[in-house]
Protein backbone atom coordinates (compact mmCIF):
# COMPACT_ATOMS: atom_id res chain seq x y z
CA UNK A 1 -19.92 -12.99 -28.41
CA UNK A 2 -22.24 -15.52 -26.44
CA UNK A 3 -20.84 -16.86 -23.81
CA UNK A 4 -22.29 -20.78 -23.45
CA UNK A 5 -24.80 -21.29 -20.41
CA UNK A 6 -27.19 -18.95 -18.81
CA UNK A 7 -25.53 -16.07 -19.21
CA UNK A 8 -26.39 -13.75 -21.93
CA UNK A 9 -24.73 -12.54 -24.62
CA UNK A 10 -21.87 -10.70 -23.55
CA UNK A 11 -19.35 -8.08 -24.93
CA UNK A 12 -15.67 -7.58 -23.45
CA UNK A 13 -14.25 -4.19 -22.62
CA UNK A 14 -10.61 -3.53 -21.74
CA UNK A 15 -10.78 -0.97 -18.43
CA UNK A 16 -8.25 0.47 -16.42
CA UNK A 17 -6.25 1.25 -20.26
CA UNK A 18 -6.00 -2.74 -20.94
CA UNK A 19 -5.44 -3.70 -17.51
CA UNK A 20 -8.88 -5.16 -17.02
CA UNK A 21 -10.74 -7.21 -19.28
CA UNK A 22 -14.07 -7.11 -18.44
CA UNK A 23 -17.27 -9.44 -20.28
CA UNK A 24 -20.29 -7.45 -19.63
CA UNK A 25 -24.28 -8.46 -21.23
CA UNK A 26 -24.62 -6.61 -24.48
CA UNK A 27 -28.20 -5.47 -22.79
CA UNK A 28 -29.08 -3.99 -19.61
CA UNK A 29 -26.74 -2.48 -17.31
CA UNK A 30 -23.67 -1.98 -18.33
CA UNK A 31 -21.01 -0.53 -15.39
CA UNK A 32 -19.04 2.90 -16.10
CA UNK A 33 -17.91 5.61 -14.87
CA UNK A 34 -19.72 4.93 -11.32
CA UNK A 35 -17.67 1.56 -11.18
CA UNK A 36 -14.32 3.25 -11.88
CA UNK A 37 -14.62 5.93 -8.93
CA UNK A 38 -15.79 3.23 -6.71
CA UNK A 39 -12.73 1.08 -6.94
CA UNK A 40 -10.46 4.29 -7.25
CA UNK A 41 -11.87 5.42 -3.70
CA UNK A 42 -10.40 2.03 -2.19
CA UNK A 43 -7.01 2.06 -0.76
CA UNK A 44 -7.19 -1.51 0.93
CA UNK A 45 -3.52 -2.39 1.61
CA UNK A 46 -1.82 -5.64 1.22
CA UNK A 47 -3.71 -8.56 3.51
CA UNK A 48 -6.54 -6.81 3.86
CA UNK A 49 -10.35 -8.06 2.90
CA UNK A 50 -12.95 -6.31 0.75
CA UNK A 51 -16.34 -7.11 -0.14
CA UNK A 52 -18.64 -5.65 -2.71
CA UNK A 53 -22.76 -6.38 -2.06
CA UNK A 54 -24.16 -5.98 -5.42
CA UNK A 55 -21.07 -6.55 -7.39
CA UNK A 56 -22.62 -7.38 -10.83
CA UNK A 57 -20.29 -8.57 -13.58
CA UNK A 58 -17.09 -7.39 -11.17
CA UNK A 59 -16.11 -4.17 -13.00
CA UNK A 60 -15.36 -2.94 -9.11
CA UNK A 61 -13.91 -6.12 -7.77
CA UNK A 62 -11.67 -6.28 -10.79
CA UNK A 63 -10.39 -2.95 -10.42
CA UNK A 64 -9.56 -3.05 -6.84
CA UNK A 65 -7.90 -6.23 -7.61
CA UNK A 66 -5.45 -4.65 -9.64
CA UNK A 67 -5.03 -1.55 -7.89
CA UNK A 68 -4.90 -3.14 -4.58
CA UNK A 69 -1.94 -5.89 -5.15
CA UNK A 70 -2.85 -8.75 -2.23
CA UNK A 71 -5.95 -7.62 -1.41
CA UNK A 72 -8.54 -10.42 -0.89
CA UNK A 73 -11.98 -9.98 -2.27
CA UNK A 74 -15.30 -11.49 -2.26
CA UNK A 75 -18.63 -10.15 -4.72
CA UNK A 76 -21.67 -10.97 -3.40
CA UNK A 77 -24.64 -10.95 -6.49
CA UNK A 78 -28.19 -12.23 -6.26
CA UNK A 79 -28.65 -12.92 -9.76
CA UNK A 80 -27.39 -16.29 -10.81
CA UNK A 81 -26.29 -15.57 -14.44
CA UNK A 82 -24.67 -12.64 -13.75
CA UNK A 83 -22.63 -13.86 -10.73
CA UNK A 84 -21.26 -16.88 -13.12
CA UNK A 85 -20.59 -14.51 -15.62
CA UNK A 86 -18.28 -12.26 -12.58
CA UNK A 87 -16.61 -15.37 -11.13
CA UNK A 88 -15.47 -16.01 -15.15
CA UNK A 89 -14.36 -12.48 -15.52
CA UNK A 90 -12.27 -12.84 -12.21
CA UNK A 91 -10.82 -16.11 -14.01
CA UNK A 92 -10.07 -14.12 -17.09
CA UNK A 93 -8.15 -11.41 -15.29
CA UNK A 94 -5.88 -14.32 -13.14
CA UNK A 95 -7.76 -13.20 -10.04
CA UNK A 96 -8.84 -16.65 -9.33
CA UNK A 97 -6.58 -16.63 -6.05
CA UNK A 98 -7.43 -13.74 -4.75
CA UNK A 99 -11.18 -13.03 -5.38
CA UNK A 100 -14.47 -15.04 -5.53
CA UNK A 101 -18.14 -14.59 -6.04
CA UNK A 102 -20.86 -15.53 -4.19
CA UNK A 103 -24.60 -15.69 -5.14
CA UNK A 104 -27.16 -14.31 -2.30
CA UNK A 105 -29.23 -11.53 -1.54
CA UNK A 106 -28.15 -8.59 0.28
CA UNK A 107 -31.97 -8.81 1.76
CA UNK A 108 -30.89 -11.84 3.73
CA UNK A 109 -28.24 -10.29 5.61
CA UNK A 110 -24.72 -10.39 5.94
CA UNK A 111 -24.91 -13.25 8.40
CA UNK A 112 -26.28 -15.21 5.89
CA UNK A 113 -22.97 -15.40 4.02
CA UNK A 114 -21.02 -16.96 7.30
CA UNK A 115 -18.00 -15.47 6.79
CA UNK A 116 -15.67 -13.22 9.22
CA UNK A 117 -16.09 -9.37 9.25
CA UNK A 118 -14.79 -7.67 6.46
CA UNK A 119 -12.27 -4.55 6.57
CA UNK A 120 -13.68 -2.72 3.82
CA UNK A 121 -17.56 -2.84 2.39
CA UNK A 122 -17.92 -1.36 -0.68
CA UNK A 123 -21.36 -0.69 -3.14
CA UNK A 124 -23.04 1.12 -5.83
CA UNK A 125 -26.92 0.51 -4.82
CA UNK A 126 -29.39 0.48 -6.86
CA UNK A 127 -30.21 3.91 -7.45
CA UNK A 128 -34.14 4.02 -6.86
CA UNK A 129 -36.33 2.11 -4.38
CA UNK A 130 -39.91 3.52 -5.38
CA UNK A 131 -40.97 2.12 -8.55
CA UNK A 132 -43.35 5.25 -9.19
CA UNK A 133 -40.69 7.43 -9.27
CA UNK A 134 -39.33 6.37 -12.70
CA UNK A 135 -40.21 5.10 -15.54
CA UNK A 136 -40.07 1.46 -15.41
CA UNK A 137 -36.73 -0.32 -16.45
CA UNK A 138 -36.21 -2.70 -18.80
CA UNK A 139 -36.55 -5.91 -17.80
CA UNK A 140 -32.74 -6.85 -18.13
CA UNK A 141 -31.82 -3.94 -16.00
CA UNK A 142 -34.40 -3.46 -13.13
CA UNK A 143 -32.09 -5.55 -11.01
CA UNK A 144 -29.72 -2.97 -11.13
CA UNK A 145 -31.78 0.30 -11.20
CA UNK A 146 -34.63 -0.50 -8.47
CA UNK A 147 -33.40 -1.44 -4.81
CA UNK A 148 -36.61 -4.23 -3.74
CA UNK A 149 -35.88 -3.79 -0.32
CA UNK A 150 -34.76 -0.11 -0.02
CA UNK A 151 -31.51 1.47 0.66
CA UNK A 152 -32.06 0.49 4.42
CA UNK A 153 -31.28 -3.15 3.48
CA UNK A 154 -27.59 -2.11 1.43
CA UNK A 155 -26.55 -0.12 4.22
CA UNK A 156 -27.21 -2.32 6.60
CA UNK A 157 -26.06 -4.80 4.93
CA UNK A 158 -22.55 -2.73 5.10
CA UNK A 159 -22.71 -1.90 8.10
CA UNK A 160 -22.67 -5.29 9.49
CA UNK A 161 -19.93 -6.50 6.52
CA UNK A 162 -17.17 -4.51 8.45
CA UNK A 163 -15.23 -5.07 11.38
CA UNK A 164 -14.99 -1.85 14.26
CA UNK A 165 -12.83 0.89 12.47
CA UNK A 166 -13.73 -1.14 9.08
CA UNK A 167 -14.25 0.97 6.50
CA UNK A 168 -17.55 1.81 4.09
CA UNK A 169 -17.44 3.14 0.77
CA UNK A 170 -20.52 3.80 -1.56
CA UNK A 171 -21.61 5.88 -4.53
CA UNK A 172 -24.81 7.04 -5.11
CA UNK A 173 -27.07 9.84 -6.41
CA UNK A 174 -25.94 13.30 -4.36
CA UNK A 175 -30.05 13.76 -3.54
CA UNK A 176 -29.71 10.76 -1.63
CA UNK A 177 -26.82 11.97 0.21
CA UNK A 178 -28.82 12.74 3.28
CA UNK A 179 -30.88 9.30 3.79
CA UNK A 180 -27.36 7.37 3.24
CA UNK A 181 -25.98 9.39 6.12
CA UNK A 182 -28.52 9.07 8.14
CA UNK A 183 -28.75 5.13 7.57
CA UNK A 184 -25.38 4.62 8.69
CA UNK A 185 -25.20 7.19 11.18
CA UNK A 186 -25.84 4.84 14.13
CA UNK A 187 -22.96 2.35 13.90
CA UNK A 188 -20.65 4.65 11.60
CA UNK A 189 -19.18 7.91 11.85
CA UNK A 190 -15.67 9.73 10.36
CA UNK A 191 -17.41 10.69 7.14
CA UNK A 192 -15.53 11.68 4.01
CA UNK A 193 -18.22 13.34 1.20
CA UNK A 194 -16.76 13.50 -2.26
CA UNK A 195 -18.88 15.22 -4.81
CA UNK A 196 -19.20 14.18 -8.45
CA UNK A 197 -20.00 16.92 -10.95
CA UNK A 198 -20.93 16.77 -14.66
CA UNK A 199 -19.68 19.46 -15.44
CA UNK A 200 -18.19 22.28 -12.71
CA UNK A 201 -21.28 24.83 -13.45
CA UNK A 202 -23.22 22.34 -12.97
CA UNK A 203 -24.78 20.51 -9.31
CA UNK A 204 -23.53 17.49 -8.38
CA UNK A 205 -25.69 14.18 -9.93
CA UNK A 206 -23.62 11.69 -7.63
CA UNK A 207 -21.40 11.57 -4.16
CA UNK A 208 -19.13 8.97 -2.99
CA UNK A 209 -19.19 8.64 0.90
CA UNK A 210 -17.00 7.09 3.17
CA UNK A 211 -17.61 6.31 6.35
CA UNK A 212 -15.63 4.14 9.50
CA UNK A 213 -17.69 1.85 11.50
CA UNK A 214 -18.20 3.85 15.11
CA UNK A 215 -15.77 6.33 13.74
CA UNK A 216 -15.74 9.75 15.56
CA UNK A 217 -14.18 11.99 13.59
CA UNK A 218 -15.62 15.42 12.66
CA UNK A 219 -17.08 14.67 9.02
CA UNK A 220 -15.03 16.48 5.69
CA UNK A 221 -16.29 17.59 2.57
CA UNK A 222 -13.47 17.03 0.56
CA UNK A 223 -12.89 18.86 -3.09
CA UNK A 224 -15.61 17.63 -6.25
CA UNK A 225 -14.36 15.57 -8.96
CA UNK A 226 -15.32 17.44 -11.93
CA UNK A 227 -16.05 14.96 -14.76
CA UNK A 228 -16.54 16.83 -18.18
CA UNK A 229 -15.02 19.86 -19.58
CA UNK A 230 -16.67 22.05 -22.70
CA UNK A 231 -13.57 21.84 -24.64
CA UNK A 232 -14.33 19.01 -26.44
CA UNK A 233 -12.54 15.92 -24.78
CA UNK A 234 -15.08 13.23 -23.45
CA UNK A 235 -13.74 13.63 -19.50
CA UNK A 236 -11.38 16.12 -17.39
CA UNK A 237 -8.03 14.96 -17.26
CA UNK A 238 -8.17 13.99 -13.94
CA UNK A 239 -11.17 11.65 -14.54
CA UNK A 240 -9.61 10.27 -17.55
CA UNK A 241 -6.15 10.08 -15.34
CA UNK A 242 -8.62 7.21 -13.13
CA UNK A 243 -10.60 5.69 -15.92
CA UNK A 244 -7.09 4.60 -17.27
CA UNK A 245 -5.75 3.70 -13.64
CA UNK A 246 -3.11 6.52 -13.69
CA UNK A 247 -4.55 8.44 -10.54
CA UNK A 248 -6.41 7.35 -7.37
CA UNK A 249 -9.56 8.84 -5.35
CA UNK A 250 -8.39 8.73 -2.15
CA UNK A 251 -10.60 10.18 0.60
């Protein structure tokens, strides 16, 4: 399927069991597994506002969306084509009055968007910020894989999003577990660490972290989500129980 335009040729996949159609570029990146636990790990109630930096074709927006019934959401995604191609997926999925995408650069701030604070900020960063420590990316996926202005700029970027008590949620690889925390440390406390394992003899290859802007609270490791078993089936039940939007994340 090509979808008319700039945006590239696209292929639709049903997430959340059917409840999500999602149109996502046939290359480059291509959102997953990280974009389900994101949006499970939200529990914005009803009137609240969430905003993604980074929010790509809107697997995580979409998600919420349906998970979070009268939640308001805004995506904010620097590259042009893809941003069109989330605003038409939020169409698609009769979002239209709840959620809306904007096209900036987390680089230039959240004041650059001139909107209120938000009460959750949610985002899966690109996961590397030194280009000689992997191979180089394919063009049509750099944007997603290598962070220009470092992981300073996303958290930041967060950290400002939320109102006082506002909540920040983010997934990334576990061996950047300890620059993320120290990042937000300043302005955000009352962090929840949730591991994500391959497999459970194996380490952990991502966390999600949660953290409440000058928050207090003592911070909890909370039990790993263990993702594949040996017997066979592609996931654990309980990560197939959230890929098909039967179970939650909560912290």
């Amino acid at each position: 399927m090509t979808v008319a335009g700039s945006i590239p040729e696209v292929r639709e996949d049903a997430l959340l069991g059917g409840w999500v159609r999602l149109a996502q570029p046939v290359r480059g990146y291509r959102a997953g597994m990280d974009a389900a636990l994101l949006a499970a790990s939200v529990a914005a109630r009803p009137g609240e506002r969430v905003i993604e930096a980074g929010c790509g074709p809107g697997a995580v927006l979409t998600q919420i969306a349906v998970r979070c019934p009268g939640v308001q959401l805004v995506g904010l995604e620097r590259e042009a084509e893809i941003a069109e191609l989330a605003q038409r997926n939020i169409e698609t999925n009769g979002l239209g009055d709840r959620a809306e995408i904007r096209t900036g650069d987390v680089a230039e701030g959240f004041r650059a968007l001139n909107l209120p604070p938000f009460d959750w900020a949610v985002s899966n960063p690109p996961f590397f910020d030194d280009p000689g420590s992997l191979r180089p990316p394919a063009p049509e996926r750099r944007a997603a894989w290598m962070a220009d202005d470092g992981l300073e700029a996303w958290t930041c970027f967060l950290l400002k999003a939320v109102r006082e008590g506002g909540r920040i949620v983010m997934i990334h690889r576990a061996e950047r577990l300890a620059d993320i925390l120290a990042l937000l440390a300043p302005k955000a406390g009352s962090f929840a660490i949730r591991p994500i394992h391959p497999f459970a003899d194996q380490p952990a290859k991502r966390v999600l972290v949660k953290a409440i802007k000058t928050g207090k609270a003592p911070l909890r490791l909370l039990p790993p989500l263990i993702l594949h078993d040996r017997e066979g089936a592609p996931h654990t039940a309980g990560a197939e129980a959230i890929l098909r939007g039967e179970a939650a994340l909560p912290f």
